[in-house]
N, C-alpha and C. Protein backbone atom coordinates (compact mmCIF):
# COMPACT_ATOMS: atom_id res chain seq x y z
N UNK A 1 -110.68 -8.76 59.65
CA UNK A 1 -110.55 -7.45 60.22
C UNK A 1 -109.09 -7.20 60.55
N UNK A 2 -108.89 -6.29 60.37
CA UNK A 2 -106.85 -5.86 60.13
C UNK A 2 -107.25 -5.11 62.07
N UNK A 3 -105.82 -5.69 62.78
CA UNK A 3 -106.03 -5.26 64.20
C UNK A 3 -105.72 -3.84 64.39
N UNK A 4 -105.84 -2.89 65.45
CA UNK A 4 -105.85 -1.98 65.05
C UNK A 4 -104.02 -1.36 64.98
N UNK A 5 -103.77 -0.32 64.89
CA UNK A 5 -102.05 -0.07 64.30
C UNK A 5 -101.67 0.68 65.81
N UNK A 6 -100.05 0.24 66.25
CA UNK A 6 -99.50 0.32 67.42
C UNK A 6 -97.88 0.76 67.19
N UNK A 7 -97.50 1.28 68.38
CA UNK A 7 -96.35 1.69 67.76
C UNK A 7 -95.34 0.72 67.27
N UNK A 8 -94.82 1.40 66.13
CA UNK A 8 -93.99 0.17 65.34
C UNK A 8 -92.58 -0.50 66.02
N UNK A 9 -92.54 -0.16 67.05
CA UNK A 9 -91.14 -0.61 67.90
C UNK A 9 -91.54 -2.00 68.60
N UNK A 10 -90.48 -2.75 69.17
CA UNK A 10 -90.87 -3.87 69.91
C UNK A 10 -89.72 -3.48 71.14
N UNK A 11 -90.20 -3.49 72.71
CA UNK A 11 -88.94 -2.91 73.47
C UNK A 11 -87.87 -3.49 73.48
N UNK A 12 -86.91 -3.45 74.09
CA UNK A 12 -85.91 -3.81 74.64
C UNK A 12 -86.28 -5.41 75.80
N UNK A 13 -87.25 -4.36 76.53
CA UNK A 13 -87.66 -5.67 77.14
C UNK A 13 -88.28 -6.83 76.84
N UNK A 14 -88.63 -7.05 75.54
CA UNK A 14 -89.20 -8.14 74.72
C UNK A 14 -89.14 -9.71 74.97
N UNK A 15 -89.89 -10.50 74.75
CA UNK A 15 -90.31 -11.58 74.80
C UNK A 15 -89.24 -12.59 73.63
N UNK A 16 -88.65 -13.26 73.68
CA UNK A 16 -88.40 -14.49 72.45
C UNK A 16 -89.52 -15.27 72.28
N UNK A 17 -89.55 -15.59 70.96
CA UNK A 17 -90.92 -16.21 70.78
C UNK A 17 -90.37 -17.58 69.49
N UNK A 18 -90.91 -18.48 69.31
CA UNK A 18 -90.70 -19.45 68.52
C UNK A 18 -92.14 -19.52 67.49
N UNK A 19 -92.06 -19.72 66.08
CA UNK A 19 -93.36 -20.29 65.68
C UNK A 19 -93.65 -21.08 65.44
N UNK A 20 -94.67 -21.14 65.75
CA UNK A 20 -95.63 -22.31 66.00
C UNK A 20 -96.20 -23.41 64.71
N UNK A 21 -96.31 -22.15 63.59
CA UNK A 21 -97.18 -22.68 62.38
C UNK A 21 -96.52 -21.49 61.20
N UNK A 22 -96.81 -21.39 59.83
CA UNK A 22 -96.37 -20.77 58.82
C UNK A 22 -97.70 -19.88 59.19
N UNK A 23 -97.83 -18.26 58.64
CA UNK A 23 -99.02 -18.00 58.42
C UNK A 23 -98.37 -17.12 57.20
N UNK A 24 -98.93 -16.53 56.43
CA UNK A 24 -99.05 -16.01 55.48
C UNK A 24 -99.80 -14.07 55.36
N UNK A 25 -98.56 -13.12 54.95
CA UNK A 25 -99.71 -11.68 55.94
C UNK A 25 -101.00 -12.05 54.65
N UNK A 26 -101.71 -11.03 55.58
CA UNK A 26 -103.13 -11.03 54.34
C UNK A 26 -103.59 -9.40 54.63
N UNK A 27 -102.53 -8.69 55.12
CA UNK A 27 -103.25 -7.08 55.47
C UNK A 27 -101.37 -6.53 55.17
N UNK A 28 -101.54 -5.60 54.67
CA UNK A 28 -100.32 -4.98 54.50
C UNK A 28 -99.23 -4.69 56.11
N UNK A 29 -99.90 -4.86 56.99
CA UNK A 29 -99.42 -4.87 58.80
C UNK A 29 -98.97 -5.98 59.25
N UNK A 30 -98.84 -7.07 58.63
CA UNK A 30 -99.24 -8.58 58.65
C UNK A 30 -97.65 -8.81 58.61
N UNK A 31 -97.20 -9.58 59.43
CA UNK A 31 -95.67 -10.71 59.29
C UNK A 31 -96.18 -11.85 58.69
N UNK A 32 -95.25 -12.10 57.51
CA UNK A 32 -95.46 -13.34 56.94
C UNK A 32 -94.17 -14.28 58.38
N UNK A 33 -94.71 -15.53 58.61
CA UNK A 33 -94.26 -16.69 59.10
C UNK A 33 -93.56 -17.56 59.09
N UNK A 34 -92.65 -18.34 59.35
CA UNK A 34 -93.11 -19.87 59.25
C UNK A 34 -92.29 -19.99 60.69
N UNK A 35 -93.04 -22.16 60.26
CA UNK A 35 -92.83 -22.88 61.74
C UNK A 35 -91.44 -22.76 61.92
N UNK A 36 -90.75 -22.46 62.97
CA UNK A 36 -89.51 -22.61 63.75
C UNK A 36 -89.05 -21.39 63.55
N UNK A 37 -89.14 -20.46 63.19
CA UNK A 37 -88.43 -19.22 62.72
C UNK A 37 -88.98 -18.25 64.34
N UNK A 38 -88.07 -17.05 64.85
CA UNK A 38 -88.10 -16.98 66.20
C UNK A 38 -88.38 -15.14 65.62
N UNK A 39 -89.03 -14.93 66.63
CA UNK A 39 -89.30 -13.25 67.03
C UNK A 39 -89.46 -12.97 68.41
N UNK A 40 -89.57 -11.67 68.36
CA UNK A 40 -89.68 -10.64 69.69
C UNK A 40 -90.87 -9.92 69.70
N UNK A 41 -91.10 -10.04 70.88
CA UNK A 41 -92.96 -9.87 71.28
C UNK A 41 -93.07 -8.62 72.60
N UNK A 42 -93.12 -7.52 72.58
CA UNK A 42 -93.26 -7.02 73.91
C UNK A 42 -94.72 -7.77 74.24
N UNK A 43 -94.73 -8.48 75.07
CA UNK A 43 -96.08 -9.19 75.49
C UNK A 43 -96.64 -8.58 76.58
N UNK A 44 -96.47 -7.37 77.22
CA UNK A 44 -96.84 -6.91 78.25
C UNK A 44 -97.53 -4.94 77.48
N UNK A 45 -97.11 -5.06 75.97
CA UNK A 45 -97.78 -4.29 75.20
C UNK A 45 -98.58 -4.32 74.11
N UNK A 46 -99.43 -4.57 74.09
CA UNK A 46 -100.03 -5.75 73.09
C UNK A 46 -101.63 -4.80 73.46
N UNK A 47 -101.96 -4.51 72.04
CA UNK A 47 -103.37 -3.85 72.10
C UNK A 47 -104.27 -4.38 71.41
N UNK A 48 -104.51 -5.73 70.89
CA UNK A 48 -105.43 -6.58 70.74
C UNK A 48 -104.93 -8.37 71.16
N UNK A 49 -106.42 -8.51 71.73
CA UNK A 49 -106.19 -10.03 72.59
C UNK A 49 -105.13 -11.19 71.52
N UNK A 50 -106.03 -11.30 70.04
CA UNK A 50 -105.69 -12.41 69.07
C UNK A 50 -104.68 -12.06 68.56
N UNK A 51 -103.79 -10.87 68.57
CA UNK A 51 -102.81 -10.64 67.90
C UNK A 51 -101.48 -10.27 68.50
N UNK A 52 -100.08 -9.82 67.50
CA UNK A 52 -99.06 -9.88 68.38
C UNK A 52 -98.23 -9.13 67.81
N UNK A 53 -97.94 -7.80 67.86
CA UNK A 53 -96.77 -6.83 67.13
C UNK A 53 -95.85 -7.36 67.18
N UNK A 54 -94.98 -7.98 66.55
CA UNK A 54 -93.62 -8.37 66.94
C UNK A 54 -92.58 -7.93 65.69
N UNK A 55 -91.77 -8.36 66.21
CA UNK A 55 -90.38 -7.93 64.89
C UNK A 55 -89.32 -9.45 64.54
N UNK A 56 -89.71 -9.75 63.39
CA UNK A 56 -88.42 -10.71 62.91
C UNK A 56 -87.27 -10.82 62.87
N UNK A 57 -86.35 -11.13 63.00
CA UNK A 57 -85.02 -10.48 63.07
C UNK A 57 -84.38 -10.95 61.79
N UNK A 58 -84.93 -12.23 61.78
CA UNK A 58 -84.42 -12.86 59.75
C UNK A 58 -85.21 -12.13 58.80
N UNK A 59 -86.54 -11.23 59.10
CA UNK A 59 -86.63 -10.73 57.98
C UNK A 59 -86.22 -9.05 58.02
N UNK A 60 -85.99 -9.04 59.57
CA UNK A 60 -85.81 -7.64 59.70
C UNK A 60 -86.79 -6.30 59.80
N UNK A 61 -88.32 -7.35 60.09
CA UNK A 61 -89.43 -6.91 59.53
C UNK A 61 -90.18 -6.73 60.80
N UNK A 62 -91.29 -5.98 60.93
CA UNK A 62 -92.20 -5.47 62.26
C UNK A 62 -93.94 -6.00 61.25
N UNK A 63 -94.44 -6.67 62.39
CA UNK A 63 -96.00 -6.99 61.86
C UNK A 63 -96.72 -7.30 62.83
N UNK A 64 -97.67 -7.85 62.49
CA UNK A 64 -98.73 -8.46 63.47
C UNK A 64 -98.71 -10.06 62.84
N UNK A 65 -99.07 -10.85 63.78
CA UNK A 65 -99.22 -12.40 63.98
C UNK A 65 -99.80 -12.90 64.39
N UNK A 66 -100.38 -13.47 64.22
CA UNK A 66 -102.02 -14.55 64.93
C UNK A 66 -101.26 -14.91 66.38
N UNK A 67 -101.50 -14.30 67.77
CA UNK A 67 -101.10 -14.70 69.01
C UNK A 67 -100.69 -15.51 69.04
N UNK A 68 -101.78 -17.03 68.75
CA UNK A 68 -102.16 -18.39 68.97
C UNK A 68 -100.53 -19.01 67.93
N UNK A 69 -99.55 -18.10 67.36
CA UNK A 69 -99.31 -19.26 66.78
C UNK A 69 -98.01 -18.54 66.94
N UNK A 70 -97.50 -18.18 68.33
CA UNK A 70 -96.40 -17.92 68.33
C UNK A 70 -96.15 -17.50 69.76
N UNK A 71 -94.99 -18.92 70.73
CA UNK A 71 -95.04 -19.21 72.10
C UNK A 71 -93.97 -18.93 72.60
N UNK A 72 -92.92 -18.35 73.62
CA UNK A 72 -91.57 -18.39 74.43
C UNK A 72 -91.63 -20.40 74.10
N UNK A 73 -90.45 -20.24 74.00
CA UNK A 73 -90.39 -21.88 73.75
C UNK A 73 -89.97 -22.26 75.27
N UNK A 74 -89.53 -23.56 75.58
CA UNK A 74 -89.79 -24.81 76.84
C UNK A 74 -88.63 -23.90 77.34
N UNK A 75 -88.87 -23.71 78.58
CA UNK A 75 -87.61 -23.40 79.65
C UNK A 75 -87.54 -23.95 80.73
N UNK A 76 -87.63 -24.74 80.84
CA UNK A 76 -88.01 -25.64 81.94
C UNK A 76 -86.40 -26.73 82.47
N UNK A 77 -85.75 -26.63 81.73
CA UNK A 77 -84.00 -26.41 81.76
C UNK A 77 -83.98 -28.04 80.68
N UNK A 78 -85.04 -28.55 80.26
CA UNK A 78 -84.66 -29.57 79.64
C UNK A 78 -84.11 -29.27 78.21
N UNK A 79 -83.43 -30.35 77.54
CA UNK A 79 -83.11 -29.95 76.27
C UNK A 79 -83.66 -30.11 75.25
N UNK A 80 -84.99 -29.15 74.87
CA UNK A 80 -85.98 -30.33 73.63
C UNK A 80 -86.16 -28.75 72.44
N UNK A 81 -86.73 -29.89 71.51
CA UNK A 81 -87.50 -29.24 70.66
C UNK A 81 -88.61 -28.07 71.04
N UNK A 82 -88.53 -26.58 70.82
CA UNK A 82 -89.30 -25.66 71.25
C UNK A 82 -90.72 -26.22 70.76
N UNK A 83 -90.75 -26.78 69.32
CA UNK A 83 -91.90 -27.21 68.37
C UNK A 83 -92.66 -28.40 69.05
N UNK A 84 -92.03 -28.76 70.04
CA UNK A 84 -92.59 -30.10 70.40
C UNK A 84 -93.93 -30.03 71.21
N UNK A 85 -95.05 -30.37 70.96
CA UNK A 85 -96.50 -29.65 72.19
C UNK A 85 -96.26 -30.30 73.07
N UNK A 86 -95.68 -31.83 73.46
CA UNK A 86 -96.05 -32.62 74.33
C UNK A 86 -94.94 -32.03 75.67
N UNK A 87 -93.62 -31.09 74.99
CA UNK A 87 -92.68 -30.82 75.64
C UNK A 87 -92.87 -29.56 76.50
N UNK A 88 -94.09 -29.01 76.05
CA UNK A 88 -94.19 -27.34 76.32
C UNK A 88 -94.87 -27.66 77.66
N UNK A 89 -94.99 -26.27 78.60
CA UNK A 89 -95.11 -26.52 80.18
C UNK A 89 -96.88 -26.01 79.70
């Protein structure tokens, strides 16, 4: 099911986000992925639970993204790998 369509902007106030996993679009709305590559998430505008409007900045591109597979990486002031699970709070 393709989520439903939102405005195509991501704010100013936006989220950094790290990924998690590669996904691949499969709906023409769809950001293609991969692991370590970083986007912007207004996460406080978001009109379906599983999904995530965001904008790429390496591809230059606006889509939707499986929620689950794309996190603010560790801020916790240590110096690690965002990718790392055991490192994340």
């Amino acid at each position: 099911m393709t989520p439903p369509r939102m405005s195509r902007h991501v704010s100013a106030d936006s989220t950094r986000l790290v990924c998690l996993y590669d996904y691949a679009a499969t709906a023409p709305d769809d950001l293609s992925i991969t692991r370590g590559q970083w986007l912007y998430a207004d996460l406080q505008d978001q009109v379906e639970d599983s999904w995530l409007w965001a904008y790429s900045p390496s591809t230059k591109r606006y889509g939707y993204v499986p929620r689950a597979y794309a996190k603010p990486p560790n801020t916790n002031g240590l110096i690690a790998n965002p990718l790392d699970p055991y490192l994340s709070p």
